[in-house]
C-alpha atoms as a PDB file:
ATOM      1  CA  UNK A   1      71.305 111.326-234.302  1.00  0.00           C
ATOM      2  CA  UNK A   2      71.749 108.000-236.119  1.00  0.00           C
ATOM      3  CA  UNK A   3      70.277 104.675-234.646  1.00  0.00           C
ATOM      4  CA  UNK A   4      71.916 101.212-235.740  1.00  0.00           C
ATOM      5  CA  UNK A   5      69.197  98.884-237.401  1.00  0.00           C
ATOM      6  CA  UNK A   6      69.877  95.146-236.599  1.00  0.00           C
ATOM      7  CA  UNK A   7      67.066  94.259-239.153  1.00  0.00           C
ATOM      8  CA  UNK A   8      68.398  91.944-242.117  1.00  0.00           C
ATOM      9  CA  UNK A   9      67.306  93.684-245.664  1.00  0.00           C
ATOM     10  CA  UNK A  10      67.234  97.013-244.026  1.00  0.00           C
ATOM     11  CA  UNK A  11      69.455  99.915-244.020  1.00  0.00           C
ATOM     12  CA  UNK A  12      72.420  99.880-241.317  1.00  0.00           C
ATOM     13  CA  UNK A  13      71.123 102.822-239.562  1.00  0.00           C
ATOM     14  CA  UNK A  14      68.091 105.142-239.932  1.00  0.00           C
ATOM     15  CA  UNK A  15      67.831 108.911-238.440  1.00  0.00           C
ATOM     16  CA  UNK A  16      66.675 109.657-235.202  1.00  0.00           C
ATOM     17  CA  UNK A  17      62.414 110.536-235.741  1.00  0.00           C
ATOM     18  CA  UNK A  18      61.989 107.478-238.124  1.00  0.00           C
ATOM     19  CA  UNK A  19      59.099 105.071-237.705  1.00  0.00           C
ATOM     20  CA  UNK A  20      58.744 101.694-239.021  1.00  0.00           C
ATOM     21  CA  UNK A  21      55.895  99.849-239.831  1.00  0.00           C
ATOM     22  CA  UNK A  22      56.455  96.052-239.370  1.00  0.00           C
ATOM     23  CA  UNK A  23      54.063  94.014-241.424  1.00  0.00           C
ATOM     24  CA  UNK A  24      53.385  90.077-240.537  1.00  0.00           C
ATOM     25  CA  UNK A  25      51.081  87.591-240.777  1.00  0.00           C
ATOM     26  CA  UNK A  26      49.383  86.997-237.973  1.00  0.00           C
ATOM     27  CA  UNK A  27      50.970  83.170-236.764  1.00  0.00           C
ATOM     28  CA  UNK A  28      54.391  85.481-237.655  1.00  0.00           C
ATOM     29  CA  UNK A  29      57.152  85.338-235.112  1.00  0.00           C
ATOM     30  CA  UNK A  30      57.974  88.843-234.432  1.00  0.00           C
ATOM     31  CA  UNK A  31      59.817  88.246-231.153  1.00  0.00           C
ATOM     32  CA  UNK A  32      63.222  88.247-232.985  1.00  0.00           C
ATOM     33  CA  UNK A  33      63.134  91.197-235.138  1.00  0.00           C
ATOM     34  CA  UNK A  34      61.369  93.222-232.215  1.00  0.00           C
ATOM     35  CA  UNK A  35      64.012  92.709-229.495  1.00  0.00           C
ATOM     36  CA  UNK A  36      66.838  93.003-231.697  1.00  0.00           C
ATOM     37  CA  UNK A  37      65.610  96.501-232.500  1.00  0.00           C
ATOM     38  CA  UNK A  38      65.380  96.831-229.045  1.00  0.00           C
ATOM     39  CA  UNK A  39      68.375  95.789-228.014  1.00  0.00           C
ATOM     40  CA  UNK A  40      70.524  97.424-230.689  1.00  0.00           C
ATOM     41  CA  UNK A  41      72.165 100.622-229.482  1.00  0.00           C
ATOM     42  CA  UNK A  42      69.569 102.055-227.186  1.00  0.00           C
ATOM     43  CA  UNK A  43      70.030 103.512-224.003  1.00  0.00           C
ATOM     44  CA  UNK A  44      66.570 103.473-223.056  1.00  0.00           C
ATOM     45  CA  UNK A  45      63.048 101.756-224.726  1.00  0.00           C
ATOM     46  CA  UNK A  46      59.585 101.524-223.887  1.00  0.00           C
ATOM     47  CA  UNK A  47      57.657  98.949-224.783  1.00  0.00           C
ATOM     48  CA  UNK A  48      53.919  99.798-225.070  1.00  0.00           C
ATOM     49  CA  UNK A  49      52.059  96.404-225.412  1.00  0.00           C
ATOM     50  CA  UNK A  50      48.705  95.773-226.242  1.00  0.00           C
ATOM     51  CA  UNK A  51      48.648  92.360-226.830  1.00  0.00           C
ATOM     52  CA  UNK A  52      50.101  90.493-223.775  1.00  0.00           C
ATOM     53  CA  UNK A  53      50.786  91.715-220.129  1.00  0.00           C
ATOM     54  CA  UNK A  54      53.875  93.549-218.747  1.00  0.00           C
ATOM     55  CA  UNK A  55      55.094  90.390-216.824  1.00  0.00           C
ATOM     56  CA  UNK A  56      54.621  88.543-220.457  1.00  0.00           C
ATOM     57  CA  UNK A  57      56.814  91.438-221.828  1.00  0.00           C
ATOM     58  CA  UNK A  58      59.552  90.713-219.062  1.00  0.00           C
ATOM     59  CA  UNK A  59      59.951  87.354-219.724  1.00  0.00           C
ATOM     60  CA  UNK A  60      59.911  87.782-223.777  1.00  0.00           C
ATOM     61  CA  UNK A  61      63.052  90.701-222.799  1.00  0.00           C
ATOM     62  CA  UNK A  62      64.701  88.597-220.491  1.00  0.00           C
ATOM     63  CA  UNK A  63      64.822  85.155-222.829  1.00  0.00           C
ATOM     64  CA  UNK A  64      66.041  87.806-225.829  1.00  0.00           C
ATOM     65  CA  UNK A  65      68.476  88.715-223.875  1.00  0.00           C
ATOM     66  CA  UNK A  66      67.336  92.897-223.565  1.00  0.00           C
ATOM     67  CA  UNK A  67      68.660  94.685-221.150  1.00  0.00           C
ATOM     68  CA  UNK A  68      65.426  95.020-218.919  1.00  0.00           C
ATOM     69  CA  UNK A  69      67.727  97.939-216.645  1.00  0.00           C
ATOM     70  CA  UNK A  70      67.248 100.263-219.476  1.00  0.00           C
ATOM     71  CA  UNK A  71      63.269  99.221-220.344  1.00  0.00           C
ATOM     72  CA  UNK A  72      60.126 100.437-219.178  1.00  0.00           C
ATOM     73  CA  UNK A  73      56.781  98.596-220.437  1.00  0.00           C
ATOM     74  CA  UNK A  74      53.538  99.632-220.832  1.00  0.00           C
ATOM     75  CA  UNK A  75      50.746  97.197-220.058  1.00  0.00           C
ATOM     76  CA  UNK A  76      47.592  98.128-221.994  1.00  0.00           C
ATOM     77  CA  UNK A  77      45.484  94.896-220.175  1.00  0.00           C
ATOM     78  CA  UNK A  78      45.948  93.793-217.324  1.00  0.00           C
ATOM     79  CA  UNK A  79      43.850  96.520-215.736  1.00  0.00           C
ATOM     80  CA  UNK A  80      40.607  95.612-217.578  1.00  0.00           C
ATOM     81  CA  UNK A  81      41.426  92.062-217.341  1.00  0.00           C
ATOM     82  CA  UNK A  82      41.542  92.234-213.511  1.00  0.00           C
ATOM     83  CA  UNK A  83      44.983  90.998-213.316  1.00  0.00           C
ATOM     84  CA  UNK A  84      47.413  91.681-210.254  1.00  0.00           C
ATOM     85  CA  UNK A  85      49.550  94.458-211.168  1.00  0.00           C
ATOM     86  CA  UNK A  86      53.046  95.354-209.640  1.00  0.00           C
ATOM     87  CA  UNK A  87      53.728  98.722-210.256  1.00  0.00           C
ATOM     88  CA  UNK A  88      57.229 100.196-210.646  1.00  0.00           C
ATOM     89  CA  UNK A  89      58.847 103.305-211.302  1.00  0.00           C
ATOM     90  CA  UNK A  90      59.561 101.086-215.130  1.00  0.00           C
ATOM     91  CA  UNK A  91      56.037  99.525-215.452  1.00  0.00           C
ATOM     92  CA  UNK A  92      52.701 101.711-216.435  1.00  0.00           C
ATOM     93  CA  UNK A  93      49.384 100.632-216.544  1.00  0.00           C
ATOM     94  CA  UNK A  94      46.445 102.591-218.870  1.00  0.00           C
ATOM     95  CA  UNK A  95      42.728 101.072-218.238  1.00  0.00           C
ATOM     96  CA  UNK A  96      42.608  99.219-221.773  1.00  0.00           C
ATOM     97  CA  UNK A  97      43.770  98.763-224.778  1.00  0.00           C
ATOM     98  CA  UNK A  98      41.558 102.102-225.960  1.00  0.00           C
ATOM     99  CA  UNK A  99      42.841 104.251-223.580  1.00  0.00           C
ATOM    100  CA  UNK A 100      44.840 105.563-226.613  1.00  0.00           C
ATOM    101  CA  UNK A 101      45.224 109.552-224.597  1.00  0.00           C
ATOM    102  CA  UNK A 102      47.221 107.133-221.587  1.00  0.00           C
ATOM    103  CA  UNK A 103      49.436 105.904-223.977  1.00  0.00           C
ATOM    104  CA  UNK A 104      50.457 108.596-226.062  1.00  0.00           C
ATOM    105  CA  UNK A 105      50.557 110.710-222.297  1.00  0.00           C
ATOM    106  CA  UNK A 106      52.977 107.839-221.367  1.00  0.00           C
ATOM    107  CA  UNK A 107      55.203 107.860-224.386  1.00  0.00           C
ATOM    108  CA  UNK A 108      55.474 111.541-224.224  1.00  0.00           C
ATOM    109  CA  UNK A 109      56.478 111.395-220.382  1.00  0.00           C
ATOM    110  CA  UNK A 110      58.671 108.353-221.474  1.00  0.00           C
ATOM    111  CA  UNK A 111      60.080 110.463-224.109  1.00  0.00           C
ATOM    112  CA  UNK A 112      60.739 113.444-222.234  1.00  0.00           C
ATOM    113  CA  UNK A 113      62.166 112.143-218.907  1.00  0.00           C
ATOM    114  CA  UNK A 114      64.927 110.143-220.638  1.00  0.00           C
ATOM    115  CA  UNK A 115      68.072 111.375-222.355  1.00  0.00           C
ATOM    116  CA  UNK A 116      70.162 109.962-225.080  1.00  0.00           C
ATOM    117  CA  UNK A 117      68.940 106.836-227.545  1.00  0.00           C
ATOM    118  CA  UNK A 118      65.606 105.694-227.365  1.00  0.00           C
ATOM    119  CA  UNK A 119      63.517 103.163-228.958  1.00  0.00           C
ATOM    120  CA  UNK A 120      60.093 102.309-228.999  1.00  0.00           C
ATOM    121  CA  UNK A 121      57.984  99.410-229.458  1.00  0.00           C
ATOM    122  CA  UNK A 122      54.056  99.327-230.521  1.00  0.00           C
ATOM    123  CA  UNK A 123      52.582  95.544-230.091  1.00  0.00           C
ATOM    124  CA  UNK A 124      50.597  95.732-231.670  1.00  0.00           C
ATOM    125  CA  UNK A 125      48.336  98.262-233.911  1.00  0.00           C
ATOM    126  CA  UNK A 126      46.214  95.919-234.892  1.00  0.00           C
ATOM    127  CA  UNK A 127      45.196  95.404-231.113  1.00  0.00           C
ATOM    128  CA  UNK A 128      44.503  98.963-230.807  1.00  0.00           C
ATOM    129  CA  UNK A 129      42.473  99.116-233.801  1.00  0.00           C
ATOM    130  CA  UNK A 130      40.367  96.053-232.443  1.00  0.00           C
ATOM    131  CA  UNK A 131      39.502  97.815-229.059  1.00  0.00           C
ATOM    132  CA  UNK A 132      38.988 101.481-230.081  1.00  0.00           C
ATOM    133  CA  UNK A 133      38.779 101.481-234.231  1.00  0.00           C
ATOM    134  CA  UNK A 134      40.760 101.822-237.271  1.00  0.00           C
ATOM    135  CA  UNK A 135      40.652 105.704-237.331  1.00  0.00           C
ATOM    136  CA  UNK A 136      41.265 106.567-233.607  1.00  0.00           C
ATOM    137  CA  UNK A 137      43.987 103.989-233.851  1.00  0.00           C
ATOM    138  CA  UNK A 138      45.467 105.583-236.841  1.00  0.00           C
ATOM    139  CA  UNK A 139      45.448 109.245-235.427  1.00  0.00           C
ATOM    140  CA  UNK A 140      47.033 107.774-232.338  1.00  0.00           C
ATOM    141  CA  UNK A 141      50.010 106.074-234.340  1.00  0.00           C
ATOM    142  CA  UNK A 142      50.370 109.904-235.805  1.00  0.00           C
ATOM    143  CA  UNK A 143      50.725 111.575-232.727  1.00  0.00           C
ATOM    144  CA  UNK A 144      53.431 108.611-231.803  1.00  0.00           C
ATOM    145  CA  UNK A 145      54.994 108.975-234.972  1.00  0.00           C
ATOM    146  CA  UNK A 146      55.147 113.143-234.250  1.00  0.00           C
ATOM    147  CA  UNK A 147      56.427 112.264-230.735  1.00  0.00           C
ATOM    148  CA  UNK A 148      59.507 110.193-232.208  1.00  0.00           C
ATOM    149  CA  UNK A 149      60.334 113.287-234.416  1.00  0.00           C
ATOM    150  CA  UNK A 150      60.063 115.880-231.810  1.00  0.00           C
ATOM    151  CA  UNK A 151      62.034 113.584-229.181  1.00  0.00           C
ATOM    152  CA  UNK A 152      65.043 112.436-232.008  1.00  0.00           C
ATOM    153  CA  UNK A 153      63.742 108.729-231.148  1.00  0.00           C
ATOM    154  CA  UNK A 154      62.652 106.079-232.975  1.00  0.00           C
ATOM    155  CA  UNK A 155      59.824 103.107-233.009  1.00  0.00           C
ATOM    156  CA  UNK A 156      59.068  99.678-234.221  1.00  0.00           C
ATOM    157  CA  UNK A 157      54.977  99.132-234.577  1.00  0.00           C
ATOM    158  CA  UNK A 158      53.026  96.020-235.314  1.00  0.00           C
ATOM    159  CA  UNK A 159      50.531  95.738-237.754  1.00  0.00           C
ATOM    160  CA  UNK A 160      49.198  92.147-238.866  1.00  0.00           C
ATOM    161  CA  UNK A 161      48.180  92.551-242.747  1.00  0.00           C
ATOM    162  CA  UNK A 162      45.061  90.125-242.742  1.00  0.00           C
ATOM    163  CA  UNK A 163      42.623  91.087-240.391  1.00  0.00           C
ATOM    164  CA  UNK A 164      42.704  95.094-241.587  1.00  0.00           C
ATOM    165  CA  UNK A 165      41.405  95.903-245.025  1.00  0.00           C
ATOM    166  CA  UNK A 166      44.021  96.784-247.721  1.00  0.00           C
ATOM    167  CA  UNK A 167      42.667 100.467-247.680  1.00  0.00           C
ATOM    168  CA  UNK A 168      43.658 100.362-244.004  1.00  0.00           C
ATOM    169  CA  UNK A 169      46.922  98.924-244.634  1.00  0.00           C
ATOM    170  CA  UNK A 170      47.564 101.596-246.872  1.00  0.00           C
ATOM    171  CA  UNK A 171      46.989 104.806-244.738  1.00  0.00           C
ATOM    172  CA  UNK A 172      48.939 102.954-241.798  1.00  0.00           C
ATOM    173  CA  UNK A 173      51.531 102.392-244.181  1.00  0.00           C
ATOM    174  CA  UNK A 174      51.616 105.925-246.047  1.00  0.00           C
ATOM    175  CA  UNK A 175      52.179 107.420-241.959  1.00  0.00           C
ATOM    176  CA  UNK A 176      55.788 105.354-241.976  1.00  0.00           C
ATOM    177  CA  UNK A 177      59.708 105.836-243.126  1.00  0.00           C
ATOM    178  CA  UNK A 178      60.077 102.375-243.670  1.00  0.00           C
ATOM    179  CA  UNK A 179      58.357  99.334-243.483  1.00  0.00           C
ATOM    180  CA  UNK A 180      59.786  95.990-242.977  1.00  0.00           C
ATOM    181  CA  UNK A 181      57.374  92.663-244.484  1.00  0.00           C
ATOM    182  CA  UNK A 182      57.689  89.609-242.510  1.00  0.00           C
ATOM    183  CA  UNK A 183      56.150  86.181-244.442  1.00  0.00           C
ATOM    184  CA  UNK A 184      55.366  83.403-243.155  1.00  0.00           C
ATOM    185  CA  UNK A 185      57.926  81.493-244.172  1.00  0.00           C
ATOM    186  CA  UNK A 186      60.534  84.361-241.938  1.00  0.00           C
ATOM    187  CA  UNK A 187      61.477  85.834-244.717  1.00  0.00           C
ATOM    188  CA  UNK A 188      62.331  89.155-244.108  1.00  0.00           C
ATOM    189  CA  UNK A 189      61.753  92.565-247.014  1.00  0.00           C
ATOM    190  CA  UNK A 190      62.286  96.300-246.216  1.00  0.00           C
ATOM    191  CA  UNK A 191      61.086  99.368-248.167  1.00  0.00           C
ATOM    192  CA  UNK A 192      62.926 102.538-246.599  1.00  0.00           C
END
């Protein structure tokens, strides 16, 4: 199965299983290329969010205009930050941000409860790296990455170049399909 890419420099469509690696500074605006992968034929997407809260998440869907009827979210922080939580049958909660088992047990039941397109969002890697550590956050983006193939879906994650070290940057990179650069300056570059 064949998802449409609304990413400018990259191909039209990529098969169902691919992961891309989205590279950015870390002041980069990613909010635009993030929800238009979202929001580009999908029938269903999780969005698995390590660096701001689910009701953050809504808000960012809803001013993107993403259909939040077909989105689930999963809030990495709001649990160890003591925030209120409102739990839906579309919102999960893991303890932290290093409860990297909860997520990949939530993407797989994501994955395997819903039929036809489905996209994922990881924001962001570097966030998981920061709270558990660069290995253990790199084995978890494999198992992800395995889930996508096994499931025909496909994923977006976040990785912001400057606080990792280059050898870090490389074995993220080497895991991915494609990667798509962001500068700071917008400018967007894709390697597929």
């Amino acid at each position: 199965m064949d998802y449409e890419l609304a990413i400018e420099n990259a191909p039209d469509t990529i098969p169902g299983g691919t992961g891309i690696l989205l590279i950015h500074p870390s002041t980069g605006e990613t909010d635009r290329i993030d929800t238009d992968f979202l929001k580009t034929d999908t029938d269903r997407l999780l969005v698995i969010s390590t660096r701001t809260t689910a009701r953050e998440v809504q808000q960012k869907l809803e001013y993107y205009g993403v259909d939040e009827e077909r989105a689930d979210i999963l809030d990495t922080l709001s649990v160890e930050r003591g925030y209120s939580r409102r739990s839906s049958e579309h919102v999960h909660y893991v303890s932290s941000p290093d409860d990297l088992a909860g997520v990949i047990d939530i993407t797989r039941q994501f994955l395997t409860e819903n039929e036809g397109k489905r996209r994922i969002s990881l924001d962001s890697v570097t966030e998981m790296a920061y709270y558990a550590d660069e290995e253990r956050a790199l084995e978890a983006v494999e198992e992800l990455l395995e889930l996508l193939e096994e499931h025909d879906a496909v994923g977006l994650f976040h990785l912001s170049e400057e606080v990792h070290s280059e050898a870090d940057v490389a074995a993220f990179k080497e895991l991915f399909d494609g990667i798509v650069s962001l500068d700071e300056d917008g400018t967007v570059e894709a390697d597929f």
